[in-house]
PDB file of N, CA and C in Angstrom:
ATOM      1  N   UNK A   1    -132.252-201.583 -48.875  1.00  0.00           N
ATOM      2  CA  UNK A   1    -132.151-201.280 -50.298  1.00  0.00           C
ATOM      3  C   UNK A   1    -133.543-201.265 -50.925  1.00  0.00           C
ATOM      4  N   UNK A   2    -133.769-200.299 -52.019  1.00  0.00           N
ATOM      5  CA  UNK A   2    -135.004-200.344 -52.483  1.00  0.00           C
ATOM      6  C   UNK A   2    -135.100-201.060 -53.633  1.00  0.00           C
ATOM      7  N   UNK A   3    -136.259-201.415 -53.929  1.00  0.00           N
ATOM      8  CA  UNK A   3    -136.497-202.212 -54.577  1.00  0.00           C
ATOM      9  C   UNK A   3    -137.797-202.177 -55.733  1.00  0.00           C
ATOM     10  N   UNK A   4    -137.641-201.872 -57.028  1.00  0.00           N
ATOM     11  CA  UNK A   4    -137.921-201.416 -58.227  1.00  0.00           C
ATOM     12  C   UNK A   4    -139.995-201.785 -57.827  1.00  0.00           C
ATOM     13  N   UNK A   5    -140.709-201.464 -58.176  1.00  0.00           N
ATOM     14  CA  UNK A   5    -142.169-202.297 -58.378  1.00  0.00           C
ATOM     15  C   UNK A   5    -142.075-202.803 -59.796  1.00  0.00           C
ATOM     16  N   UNK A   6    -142.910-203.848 -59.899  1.00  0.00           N
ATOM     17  CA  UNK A   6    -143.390-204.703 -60.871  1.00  0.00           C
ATOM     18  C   UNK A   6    -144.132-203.649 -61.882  1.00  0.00           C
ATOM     19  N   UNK A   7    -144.827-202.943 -61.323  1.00  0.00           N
ATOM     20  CA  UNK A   7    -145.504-202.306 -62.151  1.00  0.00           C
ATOM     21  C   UNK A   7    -144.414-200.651 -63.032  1.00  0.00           C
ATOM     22  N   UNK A   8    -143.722-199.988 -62.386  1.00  0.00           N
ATOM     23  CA  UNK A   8    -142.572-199.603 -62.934  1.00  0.00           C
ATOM     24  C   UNK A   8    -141.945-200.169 -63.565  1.00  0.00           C
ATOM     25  N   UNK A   9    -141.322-201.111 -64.122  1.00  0.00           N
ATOM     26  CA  UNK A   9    -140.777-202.214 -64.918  1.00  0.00           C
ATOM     27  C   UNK A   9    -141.199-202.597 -65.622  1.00  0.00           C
ATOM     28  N   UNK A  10    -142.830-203.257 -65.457  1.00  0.00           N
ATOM     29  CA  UNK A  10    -143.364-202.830 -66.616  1.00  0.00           C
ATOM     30  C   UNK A  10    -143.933-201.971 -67.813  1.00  0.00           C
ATOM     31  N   UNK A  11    -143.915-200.723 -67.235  1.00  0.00           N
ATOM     32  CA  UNK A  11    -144.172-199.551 -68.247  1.00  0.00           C
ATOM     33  C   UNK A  11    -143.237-199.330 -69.121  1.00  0.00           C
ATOM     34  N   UNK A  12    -141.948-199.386 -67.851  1.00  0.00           N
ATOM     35  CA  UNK A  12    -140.867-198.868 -68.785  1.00  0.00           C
ATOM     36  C   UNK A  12    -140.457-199.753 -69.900  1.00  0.00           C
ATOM     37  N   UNK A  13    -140.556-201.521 -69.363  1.00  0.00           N
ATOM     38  CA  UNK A  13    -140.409-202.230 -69.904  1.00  0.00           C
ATOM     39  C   UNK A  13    -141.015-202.600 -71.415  1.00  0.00           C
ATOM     40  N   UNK A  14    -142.361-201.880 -71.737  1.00  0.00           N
ATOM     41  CA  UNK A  14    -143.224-201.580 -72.228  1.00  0.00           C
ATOM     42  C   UNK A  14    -143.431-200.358 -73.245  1.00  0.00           C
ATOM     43  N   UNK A  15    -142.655-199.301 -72.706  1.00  0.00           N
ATOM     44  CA  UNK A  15    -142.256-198.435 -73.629  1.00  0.00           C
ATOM     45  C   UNK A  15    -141.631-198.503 -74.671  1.00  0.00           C
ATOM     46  N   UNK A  16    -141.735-198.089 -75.818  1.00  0.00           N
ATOM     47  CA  UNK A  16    -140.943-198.092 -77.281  1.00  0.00           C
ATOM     48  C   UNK A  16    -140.396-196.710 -77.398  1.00  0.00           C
ATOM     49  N   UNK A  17    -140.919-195.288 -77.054  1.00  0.00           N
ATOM     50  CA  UNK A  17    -140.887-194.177 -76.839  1.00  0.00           C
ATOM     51  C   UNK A  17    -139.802-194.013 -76.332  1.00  0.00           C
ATOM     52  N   UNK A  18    -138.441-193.429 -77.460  1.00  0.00           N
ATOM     53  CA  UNK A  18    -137.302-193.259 -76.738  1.00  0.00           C
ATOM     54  C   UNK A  18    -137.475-191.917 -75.818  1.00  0.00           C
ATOM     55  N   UNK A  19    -137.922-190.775 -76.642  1.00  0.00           N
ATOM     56  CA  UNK A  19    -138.383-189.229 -76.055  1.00  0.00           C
ATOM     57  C   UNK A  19    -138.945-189.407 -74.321  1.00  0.00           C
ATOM     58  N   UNK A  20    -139.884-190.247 -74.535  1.00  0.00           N
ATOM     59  CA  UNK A  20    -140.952-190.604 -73.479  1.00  0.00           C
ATOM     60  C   UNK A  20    -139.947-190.909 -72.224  1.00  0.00           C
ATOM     61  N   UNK A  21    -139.393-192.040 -72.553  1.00  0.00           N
ATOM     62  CA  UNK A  21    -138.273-192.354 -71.667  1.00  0.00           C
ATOM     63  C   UNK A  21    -136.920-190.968 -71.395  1.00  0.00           C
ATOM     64  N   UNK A  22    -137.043-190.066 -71.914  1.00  0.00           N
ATOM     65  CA  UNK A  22    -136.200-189.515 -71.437  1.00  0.00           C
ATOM     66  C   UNK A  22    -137.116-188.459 -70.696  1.00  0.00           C
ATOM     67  N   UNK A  23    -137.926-188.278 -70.805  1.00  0.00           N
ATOM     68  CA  UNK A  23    -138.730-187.376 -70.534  1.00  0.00           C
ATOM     69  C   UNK A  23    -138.825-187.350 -68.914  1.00  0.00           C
ATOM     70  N   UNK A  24    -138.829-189.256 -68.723  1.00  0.00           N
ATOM     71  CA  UNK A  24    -139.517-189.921 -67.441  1.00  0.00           C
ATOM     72  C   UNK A  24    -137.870-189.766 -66.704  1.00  0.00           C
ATOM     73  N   UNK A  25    -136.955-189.819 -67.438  1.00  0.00           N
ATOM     74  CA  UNK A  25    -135.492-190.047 -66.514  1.00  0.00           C
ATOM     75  C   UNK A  25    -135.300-188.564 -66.182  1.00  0.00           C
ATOM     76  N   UNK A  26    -135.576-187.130 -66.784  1.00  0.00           N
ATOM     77  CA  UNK A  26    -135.528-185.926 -66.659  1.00  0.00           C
ATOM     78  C   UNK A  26    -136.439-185.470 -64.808  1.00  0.00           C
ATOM     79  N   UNK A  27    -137.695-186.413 -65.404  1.00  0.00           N
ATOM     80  CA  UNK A  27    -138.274-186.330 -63.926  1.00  0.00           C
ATOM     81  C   UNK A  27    -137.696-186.518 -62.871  1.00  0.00           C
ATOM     82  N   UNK A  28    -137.368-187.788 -62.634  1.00  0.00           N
ATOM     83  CA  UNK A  28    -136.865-188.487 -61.999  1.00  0.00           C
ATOM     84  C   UNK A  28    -135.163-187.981 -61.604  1.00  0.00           C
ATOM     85  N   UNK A  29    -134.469-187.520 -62.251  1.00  0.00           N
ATOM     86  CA  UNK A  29    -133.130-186.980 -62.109  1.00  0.00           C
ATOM     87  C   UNK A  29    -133.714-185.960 -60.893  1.00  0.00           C
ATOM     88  N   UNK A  30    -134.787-185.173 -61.296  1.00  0.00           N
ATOM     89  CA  UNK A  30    -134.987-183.691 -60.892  1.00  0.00           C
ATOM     90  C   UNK A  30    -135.606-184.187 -59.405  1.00  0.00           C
ATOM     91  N   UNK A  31    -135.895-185.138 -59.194  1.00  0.00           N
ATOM     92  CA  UNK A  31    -136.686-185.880 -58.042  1.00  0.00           C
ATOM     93  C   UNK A  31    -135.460-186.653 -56.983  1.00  0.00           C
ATOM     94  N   UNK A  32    -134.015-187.106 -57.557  1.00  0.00           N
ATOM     95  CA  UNK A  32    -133.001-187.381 -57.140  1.00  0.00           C
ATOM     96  C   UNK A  32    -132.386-185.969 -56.147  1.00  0.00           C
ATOM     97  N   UNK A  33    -132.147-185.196 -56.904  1.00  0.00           N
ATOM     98  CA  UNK A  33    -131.138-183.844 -56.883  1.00  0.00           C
ATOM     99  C   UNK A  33    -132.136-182.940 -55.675  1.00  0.00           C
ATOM    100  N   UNK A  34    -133.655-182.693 -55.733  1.00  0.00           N
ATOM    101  CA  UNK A  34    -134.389-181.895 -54.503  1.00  0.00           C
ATOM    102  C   UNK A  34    -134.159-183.142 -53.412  1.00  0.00           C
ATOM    103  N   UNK A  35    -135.040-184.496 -53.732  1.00  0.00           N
ATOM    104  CA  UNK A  35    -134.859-184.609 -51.958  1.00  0.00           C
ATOM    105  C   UNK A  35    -134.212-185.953 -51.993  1.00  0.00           C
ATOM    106  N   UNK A  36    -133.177-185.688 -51.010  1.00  0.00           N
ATOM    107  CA  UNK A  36    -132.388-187.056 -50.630  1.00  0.00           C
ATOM    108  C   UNK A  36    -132.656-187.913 -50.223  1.00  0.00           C
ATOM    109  N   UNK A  37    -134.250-187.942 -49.149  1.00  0.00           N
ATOM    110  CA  UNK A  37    -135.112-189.198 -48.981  1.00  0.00           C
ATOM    111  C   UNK A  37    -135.321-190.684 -50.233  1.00  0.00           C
ATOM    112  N   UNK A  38    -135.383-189.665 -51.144  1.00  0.00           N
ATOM    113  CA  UNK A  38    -135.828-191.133 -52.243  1.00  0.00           C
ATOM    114  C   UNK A  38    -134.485-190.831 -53.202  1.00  0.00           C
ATOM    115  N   UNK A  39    -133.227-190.515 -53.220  1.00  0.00           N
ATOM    116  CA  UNK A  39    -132.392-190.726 -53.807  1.00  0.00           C
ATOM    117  C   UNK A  39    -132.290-192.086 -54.342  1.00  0.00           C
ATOM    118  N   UNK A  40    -132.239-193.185 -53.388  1.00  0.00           N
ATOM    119  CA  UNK A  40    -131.421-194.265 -53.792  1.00  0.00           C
ATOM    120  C   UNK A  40    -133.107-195.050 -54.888  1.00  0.00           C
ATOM    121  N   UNK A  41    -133.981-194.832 -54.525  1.00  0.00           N
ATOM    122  CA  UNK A  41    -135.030-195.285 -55.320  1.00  0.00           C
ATOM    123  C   UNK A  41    -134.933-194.672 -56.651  1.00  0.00           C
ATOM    124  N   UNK A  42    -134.755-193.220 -56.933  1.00  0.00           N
ATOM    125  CA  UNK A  42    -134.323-192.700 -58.030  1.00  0.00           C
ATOM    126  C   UNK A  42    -133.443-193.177 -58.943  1.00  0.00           C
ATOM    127  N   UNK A  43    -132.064-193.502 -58.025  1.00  0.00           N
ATOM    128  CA  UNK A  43    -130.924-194.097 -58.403  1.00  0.00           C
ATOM    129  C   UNK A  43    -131.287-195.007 -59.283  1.00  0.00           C
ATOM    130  N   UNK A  44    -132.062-196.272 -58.496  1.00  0.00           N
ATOM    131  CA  UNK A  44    -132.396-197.375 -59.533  1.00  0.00           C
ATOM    132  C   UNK A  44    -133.308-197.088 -60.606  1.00  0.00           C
ATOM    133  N   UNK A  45    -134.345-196.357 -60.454  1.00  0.00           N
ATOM    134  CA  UNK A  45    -135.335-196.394 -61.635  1.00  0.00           C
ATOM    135  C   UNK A  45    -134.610-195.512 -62.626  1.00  0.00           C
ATOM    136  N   UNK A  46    -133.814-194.128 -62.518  1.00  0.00           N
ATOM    137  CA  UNK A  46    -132.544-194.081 -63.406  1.00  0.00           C
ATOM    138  C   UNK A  46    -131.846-194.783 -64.165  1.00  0.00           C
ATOM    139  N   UNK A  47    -131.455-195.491 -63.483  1.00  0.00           N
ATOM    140  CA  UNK A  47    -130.360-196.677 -64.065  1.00  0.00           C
ATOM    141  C   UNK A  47    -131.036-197.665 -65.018  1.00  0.00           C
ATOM    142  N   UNK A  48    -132.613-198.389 -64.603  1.00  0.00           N
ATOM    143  CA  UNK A  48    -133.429-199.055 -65.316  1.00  0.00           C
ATOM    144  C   UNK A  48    -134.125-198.106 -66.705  1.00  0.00           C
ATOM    145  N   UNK A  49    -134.225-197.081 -66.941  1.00  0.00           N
ATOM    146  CA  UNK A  49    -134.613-196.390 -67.930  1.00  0.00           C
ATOM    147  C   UNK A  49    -133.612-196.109 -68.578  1.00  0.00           C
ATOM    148  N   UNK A  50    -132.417-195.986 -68.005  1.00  0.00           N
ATOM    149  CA  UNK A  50    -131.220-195.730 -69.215  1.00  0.00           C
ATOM    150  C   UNK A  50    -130.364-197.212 -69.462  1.00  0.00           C
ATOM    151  N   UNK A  51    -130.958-197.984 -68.813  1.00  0.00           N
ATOM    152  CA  UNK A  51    -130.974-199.794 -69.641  1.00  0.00           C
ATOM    153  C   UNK A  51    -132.184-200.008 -70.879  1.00  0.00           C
ATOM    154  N   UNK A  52    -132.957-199.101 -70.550  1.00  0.00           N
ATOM    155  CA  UNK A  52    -133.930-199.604 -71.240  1.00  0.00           C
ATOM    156  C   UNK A  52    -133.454-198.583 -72.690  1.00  0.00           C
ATOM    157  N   UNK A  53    -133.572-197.536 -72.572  1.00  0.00           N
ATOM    158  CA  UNK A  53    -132.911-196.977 -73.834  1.00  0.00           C
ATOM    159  C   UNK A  53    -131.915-197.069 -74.407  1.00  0.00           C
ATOM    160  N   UNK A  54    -130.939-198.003 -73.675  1.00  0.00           N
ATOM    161  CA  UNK A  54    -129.477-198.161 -74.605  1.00  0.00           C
ATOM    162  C   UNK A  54    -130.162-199.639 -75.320  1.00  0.00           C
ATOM    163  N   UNK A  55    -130.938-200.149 -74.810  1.00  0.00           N
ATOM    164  CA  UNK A  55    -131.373-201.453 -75.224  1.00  0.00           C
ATOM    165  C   UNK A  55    -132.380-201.444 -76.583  1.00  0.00           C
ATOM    166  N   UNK A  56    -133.174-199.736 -76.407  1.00  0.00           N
ATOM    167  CA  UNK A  56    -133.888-198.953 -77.963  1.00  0.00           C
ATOM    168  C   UNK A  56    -132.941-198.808 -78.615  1.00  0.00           C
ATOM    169  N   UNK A  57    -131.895-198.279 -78.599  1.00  0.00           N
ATOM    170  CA  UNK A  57    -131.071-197.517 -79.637  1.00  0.00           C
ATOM    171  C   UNK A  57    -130.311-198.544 -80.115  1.00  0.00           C
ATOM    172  N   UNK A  58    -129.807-200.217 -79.838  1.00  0.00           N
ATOM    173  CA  UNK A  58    -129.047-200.835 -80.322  1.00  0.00           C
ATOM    174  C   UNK A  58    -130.204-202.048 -81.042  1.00  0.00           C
TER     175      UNK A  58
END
């Protein structure tokens, strides 16, 4: 299983930029869907950016 870096977590963690953050999950979707090698790494940093923006918007 993969496992997030410290330093990813903190950017995102770090971000206020809701746009920004979607900007970075748009990447990252598009980085899921071409290669299946880093799917499941995608998966999570996905999932951690759209925690992090439901966590902006409330």
């Amino acid at each position: 299983m993969e496992i997030l870096s410290d330093v990813f977590k903190s950017r995102i963690s770090n971000t206020t930029n809701i746009a920004e953050l979607e900007e970075e999950l748009k990447v990252i979707m598009r980085i899921y869907y071409e290669n299946e090698k880093y799917r499941e790494e995608m998966r999570l940093k996905s999932n951690f950016i759209n925690n992090r923006i439901e966590q902006l918007k409330s």
